[in-house]
PDB file of N, CA and C in Angstrom:
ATOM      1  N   UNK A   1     -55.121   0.595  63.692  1.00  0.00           N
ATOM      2  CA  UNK A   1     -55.211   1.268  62.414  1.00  0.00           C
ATOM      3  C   UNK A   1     -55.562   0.220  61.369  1.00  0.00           C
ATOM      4  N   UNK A   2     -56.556   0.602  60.409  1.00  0.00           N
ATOM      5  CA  UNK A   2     -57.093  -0.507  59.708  1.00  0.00           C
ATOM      6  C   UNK A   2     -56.638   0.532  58.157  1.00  0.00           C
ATOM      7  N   UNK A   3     -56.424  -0.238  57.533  1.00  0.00           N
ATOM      8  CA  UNK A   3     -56.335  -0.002  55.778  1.00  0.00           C
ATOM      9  C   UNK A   3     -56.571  -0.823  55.074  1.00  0.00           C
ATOM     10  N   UNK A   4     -57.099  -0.332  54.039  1.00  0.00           N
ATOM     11  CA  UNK A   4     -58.071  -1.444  52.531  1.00  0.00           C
ATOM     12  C   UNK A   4     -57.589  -0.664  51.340  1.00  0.00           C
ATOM     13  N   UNK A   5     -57.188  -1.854  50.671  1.00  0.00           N
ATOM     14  CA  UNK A   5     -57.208  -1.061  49.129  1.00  0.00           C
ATOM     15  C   UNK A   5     -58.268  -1.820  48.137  1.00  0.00           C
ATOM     16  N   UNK A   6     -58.517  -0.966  47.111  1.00  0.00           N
ATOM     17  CA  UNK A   6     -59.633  -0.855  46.462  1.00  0.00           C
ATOM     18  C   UNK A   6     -58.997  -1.036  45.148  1.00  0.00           C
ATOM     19  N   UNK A   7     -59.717  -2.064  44.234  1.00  0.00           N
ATOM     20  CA  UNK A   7     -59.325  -1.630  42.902  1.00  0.00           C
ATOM     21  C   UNK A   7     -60.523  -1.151  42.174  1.00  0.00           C
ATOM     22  N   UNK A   8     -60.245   0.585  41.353  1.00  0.00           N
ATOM     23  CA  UNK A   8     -60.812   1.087  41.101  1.00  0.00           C
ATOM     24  C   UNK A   8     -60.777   0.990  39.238  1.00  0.00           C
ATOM     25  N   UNK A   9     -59.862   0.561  38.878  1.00  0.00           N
ATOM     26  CA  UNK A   9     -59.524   0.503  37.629  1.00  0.00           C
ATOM     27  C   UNK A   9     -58.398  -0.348  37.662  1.00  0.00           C
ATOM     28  N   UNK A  10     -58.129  -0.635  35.846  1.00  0.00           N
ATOM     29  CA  UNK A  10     -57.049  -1.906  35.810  1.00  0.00           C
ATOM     30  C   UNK A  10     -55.325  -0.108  36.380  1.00  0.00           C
ATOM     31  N   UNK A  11     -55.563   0.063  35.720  1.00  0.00           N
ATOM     32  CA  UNK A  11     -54.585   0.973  36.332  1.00  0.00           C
ATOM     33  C   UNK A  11     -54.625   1.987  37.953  1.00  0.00           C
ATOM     34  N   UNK A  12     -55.373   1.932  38.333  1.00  0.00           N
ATOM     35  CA  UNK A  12     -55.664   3.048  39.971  1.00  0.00           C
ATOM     36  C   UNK A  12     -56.163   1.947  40.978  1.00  0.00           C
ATOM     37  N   UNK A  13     -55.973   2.705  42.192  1.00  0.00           N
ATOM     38  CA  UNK A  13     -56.080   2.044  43.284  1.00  0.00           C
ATOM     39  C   UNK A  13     -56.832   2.894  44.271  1.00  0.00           C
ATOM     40  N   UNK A  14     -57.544   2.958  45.349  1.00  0.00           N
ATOM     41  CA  UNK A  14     -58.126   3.530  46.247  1.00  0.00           C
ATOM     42  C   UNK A  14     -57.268   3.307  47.688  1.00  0.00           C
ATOM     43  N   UNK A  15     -56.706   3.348  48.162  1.00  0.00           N
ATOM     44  CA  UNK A  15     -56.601   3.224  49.525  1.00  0.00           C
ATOM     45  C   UNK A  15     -57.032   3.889  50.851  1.00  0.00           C
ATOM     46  N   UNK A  16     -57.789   3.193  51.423  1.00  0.00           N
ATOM     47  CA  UNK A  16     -58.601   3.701  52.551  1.00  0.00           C
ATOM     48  C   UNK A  16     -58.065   3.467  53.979  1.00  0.00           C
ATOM     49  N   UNK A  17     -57.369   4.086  55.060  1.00  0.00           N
ATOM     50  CA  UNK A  17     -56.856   4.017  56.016  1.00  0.00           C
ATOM     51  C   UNK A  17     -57.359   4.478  57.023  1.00  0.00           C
ATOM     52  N   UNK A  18     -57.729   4.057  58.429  1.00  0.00           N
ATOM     53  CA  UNK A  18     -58.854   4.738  59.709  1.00  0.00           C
ATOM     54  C   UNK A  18     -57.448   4.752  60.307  1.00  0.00           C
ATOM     55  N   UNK A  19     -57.410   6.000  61.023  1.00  0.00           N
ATOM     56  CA  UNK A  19     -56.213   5.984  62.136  1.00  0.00           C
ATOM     57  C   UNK A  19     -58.039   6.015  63.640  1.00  0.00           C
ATOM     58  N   UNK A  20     -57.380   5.727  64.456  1.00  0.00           N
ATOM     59  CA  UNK A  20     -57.909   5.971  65.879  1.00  0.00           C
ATOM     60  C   UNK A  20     -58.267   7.507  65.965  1.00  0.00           C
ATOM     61  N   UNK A  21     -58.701   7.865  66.550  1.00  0.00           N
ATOM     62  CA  UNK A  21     -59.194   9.469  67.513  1.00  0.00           C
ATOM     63  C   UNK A  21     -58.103   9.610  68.029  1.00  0.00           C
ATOM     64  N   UNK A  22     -58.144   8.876  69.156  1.00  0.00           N
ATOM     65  CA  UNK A  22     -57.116   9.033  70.005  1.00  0.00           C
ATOM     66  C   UNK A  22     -55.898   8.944  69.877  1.00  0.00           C
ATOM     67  N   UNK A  23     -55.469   8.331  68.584  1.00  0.00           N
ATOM     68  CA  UNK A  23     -54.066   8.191  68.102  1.00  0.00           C
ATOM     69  C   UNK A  23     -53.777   9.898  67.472  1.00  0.00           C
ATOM     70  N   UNK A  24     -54.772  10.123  66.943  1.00  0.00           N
ATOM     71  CA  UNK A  24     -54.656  11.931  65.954  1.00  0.00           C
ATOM     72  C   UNK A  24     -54.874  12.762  67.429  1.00  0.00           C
ATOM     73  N   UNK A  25     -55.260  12.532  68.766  1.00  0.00           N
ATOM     74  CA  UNK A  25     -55.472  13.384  69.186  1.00  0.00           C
ATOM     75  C   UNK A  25     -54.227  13.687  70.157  1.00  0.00           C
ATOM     76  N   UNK A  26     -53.695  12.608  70.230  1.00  0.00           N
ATOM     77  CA  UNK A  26     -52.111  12.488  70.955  1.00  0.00           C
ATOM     78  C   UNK A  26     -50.930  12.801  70.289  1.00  0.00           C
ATOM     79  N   UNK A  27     -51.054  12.944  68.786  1.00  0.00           N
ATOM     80  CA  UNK A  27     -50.409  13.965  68.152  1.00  0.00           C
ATOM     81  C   UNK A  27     -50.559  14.878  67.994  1.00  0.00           C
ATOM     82  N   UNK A  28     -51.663  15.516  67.824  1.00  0.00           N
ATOM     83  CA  UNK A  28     -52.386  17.046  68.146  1.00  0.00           C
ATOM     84  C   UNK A  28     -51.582  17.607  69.478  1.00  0.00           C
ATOM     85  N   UNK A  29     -51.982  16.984  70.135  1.00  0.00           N
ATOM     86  CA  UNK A  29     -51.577  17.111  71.486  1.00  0.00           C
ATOM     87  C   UNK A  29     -49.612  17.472  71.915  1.00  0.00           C
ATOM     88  N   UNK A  30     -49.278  16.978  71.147  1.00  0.00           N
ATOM     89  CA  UNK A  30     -47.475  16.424  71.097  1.00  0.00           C
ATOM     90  C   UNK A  30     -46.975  17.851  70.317  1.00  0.00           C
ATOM     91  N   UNK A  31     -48.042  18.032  68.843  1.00  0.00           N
ATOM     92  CA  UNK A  31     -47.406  18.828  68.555  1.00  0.00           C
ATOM     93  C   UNK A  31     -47.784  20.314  69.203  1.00  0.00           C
ATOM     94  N   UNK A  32     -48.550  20.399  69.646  1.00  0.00           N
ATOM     95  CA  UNK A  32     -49.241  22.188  70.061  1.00  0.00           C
ATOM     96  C   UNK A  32     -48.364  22.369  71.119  1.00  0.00           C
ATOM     97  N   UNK A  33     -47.909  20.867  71.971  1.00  0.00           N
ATOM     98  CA  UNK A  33     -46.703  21.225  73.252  1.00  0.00           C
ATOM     99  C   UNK A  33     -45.479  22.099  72.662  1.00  0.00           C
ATOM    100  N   UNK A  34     -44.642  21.165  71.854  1.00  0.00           N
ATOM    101  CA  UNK A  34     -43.528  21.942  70.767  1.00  0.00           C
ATOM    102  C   UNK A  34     -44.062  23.014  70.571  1.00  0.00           C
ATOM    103  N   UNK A  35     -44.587  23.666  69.535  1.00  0.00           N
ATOM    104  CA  UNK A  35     -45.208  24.910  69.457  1.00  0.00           C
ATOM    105  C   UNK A  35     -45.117  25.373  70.267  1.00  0.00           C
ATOM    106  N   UNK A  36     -46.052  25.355  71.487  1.00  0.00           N
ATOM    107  CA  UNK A  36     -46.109  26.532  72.662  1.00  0.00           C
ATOM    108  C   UNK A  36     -44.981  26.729  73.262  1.00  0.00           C
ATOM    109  N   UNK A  37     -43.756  25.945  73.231  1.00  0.00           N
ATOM    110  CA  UNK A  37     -42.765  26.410  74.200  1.00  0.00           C
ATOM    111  C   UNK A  37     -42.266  26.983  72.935  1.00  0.00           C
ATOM    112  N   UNK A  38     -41.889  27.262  71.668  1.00  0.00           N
ATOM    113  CA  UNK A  38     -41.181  28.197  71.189  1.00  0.00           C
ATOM    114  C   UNK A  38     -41.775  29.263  70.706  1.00  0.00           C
ATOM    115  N   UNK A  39     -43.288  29.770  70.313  1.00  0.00           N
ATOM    116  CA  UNK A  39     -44.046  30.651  69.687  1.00  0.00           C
ATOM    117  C   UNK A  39     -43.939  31.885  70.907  1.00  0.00           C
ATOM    118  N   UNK A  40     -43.714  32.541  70.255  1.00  0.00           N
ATOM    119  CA  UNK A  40     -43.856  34.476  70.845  1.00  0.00           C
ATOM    120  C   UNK A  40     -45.014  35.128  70.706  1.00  0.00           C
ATOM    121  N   UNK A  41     -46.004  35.265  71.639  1.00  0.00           N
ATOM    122  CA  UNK A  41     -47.033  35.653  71.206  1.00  0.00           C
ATOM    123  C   UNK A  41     -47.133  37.069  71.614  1.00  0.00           C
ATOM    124  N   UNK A  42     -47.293  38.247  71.543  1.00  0.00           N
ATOM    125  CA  UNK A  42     -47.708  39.293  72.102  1.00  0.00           C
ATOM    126  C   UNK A  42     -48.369  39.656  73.571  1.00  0.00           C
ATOM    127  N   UNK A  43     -47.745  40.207  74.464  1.00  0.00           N
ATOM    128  CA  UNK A  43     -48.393  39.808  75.552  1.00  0.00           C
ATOM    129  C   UNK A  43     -47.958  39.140  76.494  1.00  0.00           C
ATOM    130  N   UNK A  44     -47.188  38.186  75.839  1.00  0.00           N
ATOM    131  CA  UNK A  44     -46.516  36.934  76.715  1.00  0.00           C
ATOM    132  C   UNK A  44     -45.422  36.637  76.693  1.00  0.00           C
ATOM    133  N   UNK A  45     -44.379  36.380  77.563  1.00  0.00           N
ATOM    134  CA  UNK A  45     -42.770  35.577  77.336  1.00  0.00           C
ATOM    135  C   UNK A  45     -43.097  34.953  76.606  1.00  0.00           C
ATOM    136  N   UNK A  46     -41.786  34.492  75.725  1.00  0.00           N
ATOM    137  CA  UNK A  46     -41.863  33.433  74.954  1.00  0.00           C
ATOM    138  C   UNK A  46     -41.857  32.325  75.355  1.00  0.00           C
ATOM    139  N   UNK A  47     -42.750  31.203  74.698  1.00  0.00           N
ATOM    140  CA  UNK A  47     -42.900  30.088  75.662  1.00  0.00           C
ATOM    141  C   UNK A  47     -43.768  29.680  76.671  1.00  0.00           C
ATOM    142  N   UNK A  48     -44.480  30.949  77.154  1.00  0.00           N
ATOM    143  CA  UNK A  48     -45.678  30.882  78.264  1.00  0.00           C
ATOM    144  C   UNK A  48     -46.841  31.311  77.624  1.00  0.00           C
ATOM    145  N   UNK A  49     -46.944  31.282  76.638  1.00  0.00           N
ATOM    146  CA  UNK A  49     -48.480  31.848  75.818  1.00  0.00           C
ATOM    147  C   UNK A  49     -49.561  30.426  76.397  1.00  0.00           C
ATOM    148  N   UNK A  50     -50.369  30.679  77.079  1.00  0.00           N
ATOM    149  CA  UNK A  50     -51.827  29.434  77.155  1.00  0.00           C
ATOM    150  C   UNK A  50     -51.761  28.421  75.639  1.00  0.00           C
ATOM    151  N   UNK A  51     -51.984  27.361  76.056  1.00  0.00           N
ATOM    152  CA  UNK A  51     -52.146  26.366  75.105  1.00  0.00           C
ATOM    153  C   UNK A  51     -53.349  26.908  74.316  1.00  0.00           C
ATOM    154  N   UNK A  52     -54.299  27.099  74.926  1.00  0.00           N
ATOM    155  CA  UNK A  52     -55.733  27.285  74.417  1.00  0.00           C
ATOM    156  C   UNK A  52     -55.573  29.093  73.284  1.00  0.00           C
ATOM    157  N   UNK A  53     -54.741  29.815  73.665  1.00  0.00           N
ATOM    158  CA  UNK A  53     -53.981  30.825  72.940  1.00  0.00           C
ATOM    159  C   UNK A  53     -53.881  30.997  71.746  1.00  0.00           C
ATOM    160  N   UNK A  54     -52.273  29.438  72.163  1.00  0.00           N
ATOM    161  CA  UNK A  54     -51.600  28.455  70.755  1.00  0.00           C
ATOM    162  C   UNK A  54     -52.215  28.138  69.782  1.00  0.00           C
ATOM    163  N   UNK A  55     -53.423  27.736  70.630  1.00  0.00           N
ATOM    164  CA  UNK A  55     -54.737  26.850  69.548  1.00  0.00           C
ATOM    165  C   UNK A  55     -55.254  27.981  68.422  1.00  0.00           C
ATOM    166  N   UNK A  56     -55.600  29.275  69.207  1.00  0.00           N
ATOM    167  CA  UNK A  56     -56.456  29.979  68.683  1.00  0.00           C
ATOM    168  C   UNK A  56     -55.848  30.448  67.092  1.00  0.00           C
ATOM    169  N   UNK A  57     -56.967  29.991  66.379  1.00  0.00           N
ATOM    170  CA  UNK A  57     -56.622  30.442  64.503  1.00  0.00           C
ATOM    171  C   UNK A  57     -56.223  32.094  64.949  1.00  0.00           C
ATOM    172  N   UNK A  58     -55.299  32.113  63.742  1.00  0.00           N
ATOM    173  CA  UNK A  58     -55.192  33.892  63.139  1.00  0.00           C
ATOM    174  C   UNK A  58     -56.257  34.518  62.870  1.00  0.00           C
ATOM    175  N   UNK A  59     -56.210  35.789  62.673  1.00  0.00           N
ATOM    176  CA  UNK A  59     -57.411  36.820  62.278  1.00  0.00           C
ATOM    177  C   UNK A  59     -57.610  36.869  61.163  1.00  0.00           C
TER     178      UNK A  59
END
């Protein structure tokens, strides 16, 4: 993870931070697990709804 700060003015600051892909995608990942074992979806026990389901946006 890389971060830079910027001075943009005598008073403000910019800060610019890169996380990894793979670091956001292993939290993505961590959290949709949580989720799926407690979300009730229609259709399904609770807890067994498809990940790919979980994923899917609302209407």
């Amino acid at each position: 993870m890389k971060s830079n700060v910027e001075k943009v003015s005598n008073l403000s600051r910019k800060l610019n931070i890169e996380v990894p892909a793979a670091a956001v995608q292993t939290a993505f990942q961590k959290i949709f697990n949580g989720i799926q074992k407690e979300v009730t979806i229609k259709g399904f026990r609770k807890g067994k709804a498809p990940l790919a389901t979980v994923k899917k946006p609302l209407r």
